[in-house]
PDB file of N, CA and C in Angstrom:
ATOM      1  N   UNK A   1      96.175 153.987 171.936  1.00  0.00           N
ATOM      2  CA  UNK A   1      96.541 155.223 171.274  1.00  0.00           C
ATOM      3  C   UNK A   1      95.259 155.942 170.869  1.00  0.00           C
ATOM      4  N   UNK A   2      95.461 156.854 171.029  1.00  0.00           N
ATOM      5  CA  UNK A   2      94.085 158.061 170.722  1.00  0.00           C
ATOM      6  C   UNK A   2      94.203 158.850 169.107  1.00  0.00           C
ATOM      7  N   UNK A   3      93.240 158.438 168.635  1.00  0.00           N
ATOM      8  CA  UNK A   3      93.300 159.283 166.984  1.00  0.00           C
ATOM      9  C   UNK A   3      92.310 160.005 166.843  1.00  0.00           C
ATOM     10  N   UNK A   4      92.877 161.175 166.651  1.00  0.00           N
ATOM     11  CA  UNK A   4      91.780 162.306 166.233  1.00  0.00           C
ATOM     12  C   UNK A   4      92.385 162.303 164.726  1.00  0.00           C
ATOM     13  N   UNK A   5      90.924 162.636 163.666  1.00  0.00           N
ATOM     14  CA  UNK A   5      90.980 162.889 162.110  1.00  0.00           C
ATOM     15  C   UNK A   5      90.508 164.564 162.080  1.00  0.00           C
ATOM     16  N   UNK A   6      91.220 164.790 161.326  1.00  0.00           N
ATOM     17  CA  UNK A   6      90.755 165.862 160.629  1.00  0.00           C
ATOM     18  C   UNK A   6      90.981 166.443 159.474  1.00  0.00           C
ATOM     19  N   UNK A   7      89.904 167.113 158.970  1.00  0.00           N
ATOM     20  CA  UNK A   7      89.770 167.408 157.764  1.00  0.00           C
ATOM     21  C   UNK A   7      89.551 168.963 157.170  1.00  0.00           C
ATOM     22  N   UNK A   8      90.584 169.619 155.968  1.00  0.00           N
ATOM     23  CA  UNK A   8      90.344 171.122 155.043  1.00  0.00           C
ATOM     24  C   UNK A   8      90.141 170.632 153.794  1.00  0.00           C
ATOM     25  N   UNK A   9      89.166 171.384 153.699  1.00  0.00           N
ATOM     26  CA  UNK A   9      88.842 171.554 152.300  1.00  0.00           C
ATOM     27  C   UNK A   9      88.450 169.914 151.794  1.00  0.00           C
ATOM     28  N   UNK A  10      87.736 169.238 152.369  1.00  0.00           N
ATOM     29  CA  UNK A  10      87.286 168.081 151.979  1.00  0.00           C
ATOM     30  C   UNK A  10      86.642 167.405 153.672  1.00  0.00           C
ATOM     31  N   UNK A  11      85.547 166.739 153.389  1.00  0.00           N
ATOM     32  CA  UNK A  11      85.001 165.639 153.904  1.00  0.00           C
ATOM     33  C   UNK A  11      85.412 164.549 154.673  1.00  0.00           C
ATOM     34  N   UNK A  12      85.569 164.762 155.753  1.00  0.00           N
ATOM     35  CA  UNK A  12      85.743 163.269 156.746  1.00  0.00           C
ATOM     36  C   UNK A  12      84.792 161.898 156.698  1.00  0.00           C
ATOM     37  N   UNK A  13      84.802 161.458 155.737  1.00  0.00           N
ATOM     38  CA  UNK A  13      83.671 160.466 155.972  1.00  0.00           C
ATOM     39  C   UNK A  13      84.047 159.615 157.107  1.00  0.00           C
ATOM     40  N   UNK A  14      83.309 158.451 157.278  1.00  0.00           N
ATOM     41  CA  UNK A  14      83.263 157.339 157.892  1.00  0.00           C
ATOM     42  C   UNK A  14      83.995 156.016 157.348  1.00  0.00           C
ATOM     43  N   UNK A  15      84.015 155.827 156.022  1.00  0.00           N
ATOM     44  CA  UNK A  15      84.569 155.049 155.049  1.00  0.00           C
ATOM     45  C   UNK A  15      86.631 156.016 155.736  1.00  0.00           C
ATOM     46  N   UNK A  16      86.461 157.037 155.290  1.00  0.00           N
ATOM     47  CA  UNK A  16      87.870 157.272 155.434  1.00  0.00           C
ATOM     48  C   UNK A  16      88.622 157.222 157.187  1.00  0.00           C
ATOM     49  N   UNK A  17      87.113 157.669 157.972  1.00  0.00           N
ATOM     50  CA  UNK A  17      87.795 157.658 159.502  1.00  0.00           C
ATOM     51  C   UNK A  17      88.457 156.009 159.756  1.00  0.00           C
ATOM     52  N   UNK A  18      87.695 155.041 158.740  1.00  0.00           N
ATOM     53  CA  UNK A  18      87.654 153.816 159.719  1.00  0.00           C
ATOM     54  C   UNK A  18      89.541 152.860 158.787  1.00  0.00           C
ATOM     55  N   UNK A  19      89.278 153.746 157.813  1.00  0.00           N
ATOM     56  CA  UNK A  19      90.513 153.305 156.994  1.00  0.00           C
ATOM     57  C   UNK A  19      91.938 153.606 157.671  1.00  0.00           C
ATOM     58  N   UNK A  20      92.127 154.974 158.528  1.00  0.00           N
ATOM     59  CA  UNK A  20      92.283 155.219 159.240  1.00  0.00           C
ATOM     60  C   UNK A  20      92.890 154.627 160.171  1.00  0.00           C
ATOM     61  N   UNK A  21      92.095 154.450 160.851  1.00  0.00           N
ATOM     62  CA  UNK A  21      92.058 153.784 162.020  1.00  0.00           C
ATOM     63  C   UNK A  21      92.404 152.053 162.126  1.00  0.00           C
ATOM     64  N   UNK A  22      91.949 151.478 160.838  1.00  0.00           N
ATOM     65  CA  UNK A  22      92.801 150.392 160.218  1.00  0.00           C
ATOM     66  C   UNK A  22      94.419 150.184 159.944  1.00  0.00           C
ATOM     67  N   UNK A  23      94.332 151.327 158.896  1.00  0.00           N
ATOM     68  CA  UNK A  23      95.967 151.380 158.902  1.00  0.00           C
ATOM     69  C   UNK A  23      96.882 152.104 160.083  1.00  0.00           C
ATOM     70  N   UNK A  24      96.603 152.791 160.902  1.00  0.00           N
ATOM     71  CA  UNK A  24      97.576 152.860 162.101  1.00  0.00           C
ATOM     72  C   UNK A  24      97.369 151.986 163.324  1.00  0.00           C
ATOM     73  N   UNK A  25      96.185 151.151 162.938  1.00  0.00           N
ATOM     74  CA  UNK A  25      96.371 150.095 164.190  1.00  0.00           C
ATOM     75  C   UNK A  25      97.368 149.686 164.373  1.00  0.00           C
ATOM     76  N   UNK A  26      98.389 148.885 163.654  1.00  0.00           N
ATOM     77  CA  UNK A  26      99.160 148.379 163.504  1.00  0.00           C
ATOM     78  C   UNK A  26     100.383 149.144 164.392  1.00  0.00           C
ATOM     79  N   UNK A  27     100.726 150.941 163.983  1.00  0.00           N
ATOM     80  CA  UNK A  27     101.157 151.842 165.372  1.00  0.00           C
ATOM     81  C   UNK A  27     101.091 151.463 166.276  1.00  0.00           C
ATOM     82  N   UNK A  28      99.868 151.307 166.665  1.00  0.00           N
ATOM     83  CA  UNK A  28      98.669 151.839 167.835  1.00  0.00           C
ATOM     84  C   UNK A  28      99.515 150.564 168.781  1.00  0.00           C
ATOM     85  N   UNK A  29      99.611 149.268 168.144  1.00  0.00           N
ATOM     86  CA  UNK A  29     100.068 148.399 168.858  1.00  0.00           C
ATOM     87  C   UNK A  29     101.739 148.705 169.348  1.00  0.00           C
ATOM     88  N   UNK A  30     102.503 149.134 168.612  1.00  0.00           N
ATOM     89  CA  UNK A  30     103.913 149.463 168.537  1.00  0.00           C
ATOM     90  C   UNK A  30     104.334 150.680 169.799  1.00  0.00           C
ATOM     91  N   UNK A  31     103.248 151.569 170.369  1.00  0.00           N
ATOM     92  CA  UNK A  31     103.348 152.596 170.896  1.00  0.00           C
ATOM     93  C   UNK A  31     102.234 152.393 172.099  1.00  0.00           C
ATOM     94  N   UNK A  32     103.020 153.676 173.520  1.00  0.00           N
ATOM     95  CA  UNK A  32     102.022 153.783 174.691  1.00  0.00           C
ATOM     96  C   UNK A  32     100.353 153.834 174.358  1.00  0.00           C
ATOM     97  N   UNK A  33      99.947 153.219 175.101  1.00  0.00           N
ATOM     98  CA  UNK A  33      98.068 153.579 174.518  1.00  0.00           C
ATOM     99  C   UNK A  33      98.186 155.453 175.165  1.00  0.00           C
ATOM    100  N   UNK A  34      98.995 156.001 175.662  1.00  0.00           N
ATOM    101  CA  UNK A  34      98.925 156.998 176.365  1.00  0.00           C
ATOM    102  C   UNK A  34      99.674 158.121 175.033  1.00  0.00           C
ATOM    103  N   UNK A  35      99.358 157.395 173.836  1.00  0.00           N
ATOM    104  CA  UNK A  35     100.386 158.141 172.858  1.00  0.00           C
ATOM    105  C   UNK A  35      98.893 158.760 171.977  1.00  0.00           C
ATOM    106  N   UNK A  36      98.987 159.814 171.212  1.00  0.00           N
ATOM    107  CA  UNK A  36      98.050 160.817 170.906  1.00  0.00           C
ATOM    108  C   UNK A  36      98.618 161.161 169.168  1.00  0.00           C
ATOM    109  N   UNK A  37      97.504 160.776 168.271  1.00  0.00           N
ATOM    110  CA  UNK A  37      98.142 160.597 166.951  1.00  0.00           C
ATOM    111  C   UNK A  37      96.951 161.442 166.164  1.00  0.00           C
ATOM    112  N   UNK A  38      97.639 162.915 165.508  1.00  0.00           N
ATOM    113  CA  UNK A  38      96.417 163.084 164.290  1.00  0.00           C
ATOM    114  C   UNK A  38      96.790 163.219 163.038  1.00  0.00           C
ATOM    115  N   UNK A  39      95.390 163.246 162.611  1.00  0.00           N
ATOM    116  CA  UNK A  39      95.729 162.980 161.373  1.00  0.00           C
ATOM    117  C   UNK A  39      94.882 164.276 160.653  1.00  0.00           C
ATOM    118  N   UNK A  40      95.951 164.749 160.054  1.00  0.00           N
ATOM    119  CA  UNK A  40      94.852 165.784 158.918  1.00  0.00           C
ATOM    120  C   UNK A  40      95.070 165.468 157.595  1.00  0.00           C
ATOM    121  N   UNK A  41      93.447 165.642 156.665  1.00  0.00           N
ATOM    122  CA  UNK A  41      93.359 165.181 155.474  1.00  0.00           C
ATOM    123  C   UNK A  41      92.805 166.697 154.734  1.00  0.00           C
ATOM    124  N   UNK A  42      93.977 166.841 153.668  1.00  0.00           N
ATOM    125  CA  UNK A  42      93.032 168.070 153.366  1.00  0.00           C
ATOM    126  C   UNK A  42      93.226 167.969 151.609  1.00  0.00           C
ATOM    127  N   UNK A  43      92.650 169.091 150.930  1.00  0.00           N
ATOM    128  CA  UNK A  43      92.969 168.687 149.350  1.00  0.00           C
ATOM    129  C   UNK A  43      93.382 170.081 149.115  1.00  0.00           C
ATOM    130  N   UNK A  44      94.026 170.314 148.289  1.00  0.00           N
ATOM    131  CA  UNK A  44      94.787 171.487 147.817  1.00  0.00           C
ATOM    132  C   UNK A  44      93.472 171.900 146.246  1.00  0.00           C
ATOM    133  N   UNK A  45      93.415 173.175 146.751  1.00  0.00           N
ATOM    134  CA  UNK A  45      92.564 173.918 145.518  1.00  0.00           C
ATOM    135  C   UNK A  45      93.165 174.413 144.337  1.00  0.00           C
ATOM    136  N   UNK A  46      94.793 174.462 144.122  1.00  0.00           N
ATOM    137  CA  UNK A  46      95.293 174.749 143.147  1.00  0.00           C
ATOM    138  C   UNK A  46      95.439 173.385 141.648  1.00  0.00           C
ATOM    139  N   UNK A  47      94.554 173.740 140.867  1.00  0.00           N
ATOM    140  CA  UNK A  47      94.617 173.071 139.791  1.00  0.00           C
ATOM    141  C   UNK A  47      96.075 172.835 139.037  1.00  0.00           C
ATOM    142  N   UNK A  48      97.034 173.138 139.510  1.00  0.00           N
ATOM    143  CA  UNK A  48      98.186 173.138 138.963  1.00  0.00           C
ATOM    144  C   UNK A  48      99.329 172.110 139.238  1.00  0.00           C
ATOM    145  N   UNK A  49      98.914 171.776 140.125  1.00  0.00           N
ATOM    146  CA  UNK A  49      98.869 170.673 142.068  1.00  0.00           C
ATOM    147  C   UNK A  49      98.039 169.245 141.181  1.00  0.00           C
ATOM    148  N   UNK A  50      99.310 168.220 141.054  1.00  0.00           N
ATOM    149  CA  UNK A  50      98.587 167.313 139.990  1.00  0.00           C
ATOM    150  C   UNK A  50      98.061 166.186 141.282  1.00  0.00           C
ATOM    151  N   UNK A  51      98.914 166.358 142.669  1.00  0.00           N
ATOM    152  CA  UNK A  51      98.743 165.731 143.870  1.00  0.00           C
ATOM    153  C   UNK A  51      98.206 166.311 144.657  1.00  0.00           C
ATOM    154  N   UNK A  52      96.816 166.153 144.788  1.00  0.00           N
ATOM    155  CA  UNK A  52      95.901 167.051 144.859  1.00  0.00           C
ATOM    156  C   UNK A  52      95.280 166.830 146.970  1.00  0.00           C
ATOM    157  N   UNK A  53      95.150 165.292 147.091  1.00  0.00           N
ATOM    158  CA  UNK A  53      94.817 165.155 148.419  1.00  0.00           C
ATOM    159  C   UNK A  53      96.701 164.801 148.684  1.00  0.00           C
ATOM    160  N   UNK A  54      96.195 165.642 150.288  1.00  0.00           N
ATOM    161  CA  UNK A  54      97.277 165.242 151.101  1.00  0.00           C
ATOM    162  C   UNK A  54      96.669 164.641 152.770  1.00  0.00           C
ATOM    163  N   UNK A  55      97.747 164.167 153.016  1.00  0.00           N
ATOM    164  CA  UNK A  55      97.881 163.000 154.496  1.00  0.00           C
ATOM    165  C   UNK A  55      98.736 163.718 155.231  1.00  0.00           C
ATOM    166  N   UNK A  56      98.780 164.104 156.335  1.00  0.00           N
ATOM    167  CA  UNK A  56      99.459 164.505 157.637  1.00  0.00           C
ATOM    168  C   UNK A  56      99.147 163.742 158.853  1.00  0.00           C
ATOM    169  N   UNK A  57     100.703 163.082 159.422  1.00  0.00           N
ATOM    170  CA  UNK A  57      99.873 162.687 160.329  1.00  0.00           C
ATOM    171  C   UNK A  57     101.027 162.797 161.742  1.00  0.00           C
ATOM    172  N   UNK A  58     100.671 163.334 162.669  1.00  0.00           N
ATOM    173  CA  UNK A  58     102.000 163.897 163.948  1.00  0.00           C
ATOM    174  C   UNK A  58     101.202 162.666 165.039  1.00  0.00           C
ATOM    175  N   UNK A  59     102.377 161.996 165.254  1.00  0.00           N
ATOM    176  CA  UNK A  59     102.299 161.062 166.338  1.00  0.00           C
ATOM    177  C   UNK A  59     102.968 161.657 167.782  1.00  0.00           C
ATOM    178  N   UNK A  60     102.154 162.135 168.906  1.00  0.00           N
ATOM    179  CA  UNK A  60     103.169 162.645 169.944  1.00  0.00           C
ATOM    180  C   UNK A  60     103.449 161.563 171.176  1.00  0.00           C
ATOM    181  N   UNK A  61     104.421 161.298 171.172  1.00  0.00           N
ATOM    182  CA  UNK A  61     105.014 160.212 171.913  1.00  0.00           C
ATOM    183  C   UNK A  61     105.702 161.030 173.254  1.00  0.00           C
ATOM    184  N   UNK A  62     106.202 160.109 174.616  1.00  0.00           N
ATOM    185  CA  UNK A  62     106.651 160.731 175.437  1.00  0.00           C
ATOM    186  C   UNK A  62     108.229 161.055 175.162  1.00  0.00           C
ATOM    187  N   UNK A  63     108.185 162.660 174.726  1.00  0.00           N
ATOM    188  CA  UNK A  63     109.693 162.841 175.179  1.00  0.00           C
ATOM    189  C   UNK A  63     109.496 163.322 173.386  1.00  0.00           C
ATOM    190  N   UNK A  64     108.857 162.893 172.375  1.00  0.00           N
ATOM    191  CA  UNK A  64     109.314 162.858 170.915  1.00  0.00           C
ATOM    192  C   UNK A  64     108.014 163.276 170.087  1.00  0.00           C
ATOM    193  N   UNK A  65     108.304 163.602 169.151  1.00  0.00           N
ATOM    194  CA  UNK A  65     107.147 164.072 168.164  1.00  0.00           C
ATOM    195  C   UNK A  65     107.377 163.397 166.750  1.00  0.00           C
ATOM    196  N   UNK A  66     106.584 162.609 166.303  1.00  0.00           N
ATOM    197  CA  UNK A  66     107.431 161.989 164.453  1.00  0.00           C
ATOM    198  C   UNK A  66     105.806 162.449 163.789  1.00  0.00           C
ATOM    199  N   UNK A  67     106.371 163.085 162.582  1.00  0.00           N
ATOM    200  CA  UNK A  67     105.584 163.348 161.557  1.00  0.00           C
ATOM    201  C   UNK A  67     105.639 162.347 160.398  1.00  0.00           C
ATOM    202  N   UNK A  68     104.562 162.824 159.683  1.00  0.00           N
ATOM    203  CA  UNK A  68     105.005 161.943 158.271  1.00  0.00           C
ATOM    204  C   UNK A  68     103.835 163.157 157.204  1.00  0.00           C
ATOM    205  N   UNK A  69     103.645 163.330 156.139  1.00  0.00           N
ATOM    206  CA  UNK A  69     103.455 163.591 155.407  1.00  0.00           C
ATOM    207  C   UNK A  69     103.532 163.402 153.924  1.00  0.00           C
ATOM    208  N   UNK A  70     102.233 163.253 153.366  1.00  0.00           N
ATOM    209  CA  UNK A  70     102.403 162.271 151.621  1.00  0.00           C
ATOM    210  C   UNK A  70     100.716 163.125 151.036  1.00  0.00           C
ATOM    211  N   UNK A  71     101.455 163.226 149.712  1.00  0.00           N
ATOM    212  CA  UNK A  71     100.410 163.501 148.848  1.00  0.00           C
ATOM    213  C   UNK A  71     100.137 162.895 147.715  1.00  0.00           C
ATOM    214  N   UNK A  72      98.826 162.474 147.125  1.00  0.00           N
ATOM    215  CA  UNK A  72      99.309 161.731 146.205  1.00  0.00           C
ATOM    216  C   UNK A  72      97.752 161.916 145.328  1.00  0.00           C
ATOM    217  N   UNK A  73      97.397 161.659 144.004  1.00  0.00           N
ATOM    218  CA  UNK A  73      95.723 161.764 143.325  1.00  0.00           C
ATOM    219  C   UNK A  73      94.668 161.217 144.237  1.00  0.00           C
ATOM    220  N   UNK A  74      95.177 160.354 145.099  1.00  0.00           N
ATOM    221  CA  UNK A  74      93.657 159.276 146.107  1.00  0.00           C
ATOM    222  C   UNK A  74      94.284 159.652 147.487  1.00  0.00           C
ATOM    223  N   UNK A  75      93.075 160.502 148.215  1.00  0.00           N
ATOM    224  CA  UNK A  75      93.278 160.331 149.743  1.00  0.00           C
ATOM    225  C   UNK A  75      93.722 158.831 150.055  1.00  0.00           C
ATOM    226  N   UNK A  76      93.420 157.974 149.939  1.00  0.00           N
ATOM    227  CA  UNK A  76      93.418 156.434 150.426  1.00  0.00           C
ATOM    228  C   UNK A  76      94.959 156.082 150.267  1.00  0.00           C
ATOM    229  N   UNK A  77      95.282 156.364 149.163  1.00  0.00           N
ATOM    230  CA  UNK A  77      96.279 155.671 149.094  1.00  0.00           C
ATOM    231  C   UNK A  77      97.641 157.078 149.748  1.00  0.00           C
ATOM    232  N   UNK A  78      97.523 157.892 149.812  1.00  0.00           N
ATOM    233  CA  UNK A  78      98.017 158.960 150.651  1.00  0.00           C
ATOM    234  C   UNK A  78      97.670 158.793 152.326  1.00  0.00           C
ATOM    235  N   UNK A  79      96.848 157.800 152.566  1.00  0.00           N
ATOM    236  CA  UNK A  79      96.604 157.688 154.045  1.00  0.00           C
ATOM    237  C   UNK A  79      97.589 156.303 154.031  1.00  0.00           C
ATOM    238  N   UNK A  80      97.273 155.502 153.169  1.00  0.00           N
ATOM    239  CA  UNK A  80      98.353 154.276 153.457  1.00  0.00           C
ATOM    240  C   UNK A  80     100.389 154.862 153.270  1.00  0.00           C
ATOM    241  N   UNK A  81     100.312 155.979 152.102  1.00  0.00           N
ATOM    242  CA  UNK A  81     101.980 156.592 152.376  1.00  0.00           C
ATOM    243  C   UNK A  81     102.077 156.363 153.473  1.00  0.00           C
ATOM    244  N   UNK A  82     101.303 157.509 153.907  1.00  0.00           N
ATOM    245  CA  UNK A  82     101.588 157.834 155.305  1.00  0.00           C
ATOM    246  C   UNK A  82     101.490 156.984 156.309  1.00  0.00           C
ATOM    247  N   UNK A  83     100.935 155.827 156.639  1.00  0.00           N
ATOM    248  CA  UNK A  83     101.205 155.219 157.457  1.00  0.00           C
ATOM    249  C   UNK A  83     102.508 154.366 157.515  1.00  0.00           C
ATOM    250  N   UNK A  84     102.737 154.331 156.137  1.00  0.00           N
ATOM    251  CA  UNK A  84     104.143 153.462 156.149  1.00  0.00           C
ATOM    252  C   UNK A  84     105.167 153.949 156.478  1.00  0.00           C
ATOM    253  N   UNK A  85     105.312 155.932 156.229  1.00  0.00           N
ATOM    254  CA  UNK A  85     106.313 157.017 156.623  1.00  0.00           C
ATOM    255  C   UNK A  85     106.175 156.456 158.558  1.00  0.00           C
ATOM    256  N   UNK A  86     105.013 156.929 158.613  1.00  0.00           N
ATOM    257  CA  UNK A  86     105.117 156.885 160.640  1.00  0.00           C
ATOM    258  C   UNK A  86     105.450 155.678 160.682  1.00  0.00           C
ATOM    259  N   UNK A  87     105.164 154.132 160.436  1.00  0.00           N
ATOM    260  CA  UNK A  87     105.498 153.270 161.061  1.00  0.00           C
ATOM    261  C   UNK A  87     107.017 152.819 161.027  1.00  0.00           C
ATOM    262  N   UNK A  88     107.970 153.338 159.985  1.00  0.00           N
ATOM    263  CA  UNK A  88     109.250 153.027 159.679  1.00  0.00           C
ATOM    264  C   UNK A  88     109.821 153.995 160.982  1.00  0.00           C
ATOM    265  N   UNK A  89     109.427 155.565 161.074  1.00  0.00           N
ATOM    266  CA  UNK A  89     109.788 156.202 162.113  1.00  0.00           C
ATOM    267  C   UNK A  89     109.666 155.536 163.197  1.00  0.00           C
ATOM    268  N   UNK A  90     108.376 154.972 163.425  1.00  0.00           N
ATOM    269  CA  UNK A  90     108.182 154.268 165.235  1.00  0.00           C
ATOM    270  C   UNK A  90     109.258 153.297 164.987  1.00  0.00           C
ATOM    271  N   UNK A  91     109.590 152.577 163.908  1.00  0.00           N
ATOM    272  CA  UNK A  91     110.163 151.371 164.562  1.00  0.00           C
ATOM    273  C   UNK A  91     111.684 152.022 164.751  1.00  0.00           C
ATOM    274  N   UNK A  92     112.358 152.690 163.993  1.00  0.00           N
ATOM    275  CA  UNK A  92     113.333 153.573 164.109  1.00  0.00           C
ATOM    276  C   UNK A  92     113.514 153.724 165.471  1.00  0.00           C
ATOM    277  N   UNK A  93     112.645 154.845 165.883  1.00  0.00           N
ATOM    278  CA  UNK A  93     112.751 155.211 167.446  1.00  0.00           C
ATOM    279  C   UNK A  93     112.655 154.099 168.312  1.00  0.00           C
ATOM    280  N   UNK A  94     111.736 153.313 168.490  1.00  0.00           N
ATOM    281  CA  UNK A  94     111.913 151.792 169.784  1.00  0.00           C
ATOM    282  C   UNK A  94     113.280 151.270 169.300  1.00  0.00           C
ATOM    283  N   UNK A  95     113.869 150.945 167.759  1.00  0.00           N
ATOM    284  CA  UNK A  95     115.141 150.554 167.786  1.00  0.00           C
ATOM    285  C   UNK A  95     116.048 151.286 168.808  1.00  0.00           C
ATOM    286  N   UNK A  96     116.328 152.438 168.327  1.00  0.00           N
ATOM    287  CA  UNK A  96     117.178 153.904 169.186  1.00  0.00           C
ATOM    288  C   UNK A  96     116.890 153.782 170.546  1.00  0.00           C
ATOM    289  N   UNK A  97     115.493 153.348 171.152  1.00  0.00           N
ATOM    290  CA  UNK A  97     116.006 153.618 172.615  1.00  0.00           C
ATOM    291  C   UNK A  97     116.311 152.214 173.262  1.00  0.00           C
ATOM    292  N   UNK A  98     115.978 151.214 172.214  1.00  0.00           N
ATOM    293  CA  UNK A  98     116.360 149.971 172.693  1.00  0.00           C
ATOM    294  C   UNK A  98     118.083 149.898 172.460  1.00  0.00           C
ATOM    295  N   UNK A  99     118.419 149.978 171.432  1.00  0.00           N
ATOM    296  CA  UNK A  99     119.710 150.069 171.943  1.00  0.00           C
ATOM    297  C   UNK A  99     120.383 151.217 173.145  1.00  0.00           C
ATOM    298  N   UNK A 100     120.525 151.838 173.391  1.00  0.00           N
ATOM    299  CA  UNK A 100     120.613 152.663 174.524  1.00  0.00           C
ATOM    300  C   UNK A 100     120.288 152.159 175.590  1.00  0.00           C
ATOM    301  N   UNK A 101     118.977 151.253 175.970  1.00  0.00           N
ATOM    302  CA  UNK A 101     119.094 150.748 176.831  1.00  0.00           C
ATOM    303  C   UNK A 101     119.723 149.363 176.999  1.00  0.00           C
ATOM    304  N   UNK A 102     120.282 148.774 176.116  1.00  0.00           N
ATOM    305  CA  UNK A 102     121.152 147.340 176.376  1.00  0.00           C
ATOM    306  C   UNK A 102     122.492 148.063 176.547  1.00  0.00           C
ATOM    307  N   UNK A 103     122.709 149.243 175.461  1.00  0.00           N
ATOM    308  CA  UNK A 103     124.603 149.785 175.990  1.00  0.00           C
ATOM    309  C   UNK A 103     124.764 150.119 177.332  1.00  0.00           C
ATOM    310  N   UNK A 104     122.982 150.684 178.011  1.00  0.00           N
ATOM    311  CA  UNK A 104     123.443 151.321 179.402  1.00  0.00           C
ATOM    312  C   UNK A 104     123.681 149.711 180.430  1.00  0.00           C
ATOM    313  N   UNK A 105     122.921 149.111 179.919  1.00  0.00           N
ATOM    314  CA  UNK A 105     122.712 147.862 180.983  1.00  0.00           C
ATOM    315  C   UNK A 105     124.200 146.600 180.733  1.00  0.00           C
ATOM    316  N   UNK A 106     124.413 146.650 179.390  1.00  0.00           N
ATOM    317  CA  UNK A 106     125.562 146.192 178.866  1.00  0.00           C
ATOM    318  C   UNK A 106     126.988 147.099 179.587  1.00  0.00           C
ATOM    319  N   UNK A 107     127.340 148.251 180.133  1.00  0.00           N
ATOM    320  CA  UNK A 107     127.975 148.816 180.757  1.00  0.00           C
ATOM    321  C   UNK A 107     128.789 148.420 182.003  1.00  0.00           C
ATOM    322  N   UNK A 108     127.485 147.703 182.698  1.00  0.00           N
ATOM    323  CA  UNK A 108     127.564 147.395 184.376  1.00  0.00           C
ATOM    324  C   UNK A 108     128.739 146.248 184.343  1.00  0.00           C
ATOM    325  N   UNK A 109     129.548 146.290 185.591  1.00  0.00           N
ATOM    326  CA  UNK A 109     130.240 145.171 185.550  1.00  0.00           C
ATOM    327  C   UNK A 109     129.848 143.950 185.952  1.00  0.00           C
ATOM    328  N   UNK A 110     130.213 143.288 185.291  1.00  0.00           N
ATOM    329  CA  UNK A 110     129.747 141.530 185.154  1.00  0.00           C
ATOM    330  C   UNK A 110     128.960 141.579 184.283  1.00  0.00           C
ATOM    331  N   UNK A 111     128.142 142.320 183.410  1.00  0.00           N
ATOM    332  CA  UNK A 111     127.072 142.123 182.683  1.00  0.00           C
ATOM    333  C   UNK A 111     125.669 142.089 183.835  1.00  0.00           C
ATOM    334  N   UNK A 112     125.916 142.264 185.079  1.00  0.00           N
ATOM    335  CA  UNK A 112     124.488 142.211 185.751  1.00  0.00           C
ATOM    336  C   UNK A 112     123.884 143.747 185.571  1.00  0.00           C
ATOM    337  N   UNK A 113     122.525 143.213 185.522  1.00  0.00           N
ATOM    338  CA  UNK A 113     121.524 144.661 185.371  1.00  0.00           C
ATOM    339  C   UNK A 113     121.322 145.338 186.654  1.00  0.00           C
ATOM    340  N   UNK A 114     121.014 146.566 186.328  1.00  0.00           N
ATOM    341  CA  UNK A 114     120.884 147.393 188.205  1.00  0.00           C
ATOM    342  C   UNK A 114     119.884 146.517 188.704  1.00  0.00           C
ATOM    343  N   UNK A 115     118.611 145.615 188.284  1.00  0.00           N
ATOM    344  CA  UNK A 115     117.624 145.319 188.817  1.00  0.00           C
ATOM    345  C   UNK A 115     117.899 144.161 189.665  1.00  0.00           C
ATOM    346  N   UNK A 116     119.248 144.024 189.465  1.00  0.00           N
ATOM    347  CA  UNK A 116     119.881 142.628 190.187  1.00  0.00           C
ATOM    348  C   UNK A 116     120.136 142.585 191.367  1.00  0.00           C
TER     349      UNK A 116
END
């Protein structure tokens, strides 16, 4: 899987790219390596805004798009929301097309698969 970071109104470090890239490994394994995931980190300038950094992160998969989005006082821990938002989605979706594909294959008569 391919991760691009990016960053408004605040700093991409290296400390945060690699945190990153830590916590959606775990994706990274769940999904095509041909799957394309970013992430934007930005902080909101309104003092009024007590959740100040936010996490975006659009995973584009074949055929599907899942977002997630979290804000919270610590980029860090707004990068871990968010990874827990996308990873409940991925597993969601492989559930969804895994069933679909046992009802289609479960269909055939005798229970044999077309590959038979």
């Amino acid at each position: 899987m391919r991760i691009s970071v990016k960053g408004r109104n605040t700093q991409v470090t290296d400390d945060l790219r690699e945190h990153v890239e830590k916590r959606f490994g775990k994706i990274a394994r769940q999904v095509s390596p041909l799957a394309e995931l970013e992430v934007e980190m930005r902080e909101e300038r309104n003092p009024a805004i007590a959740d100040r950094h936010v996490a975006e992160a659009t995973l584009h998969l074949k055929g599907v798009t899942l977002r997630a989005r979290d804000a919270s006082r610590d980029m860090v821990h707004s990068i871990n929301l968010c990874a827990e938002d996308l990873g409940r989605q991925v597993k969601r979706h492989r559930d969804k097309r895994r069933n679909r594909r046992e009802a289609r294959a479960g269909g055939m008569p005798g229970g044999v698969s077309p590959a038979a």
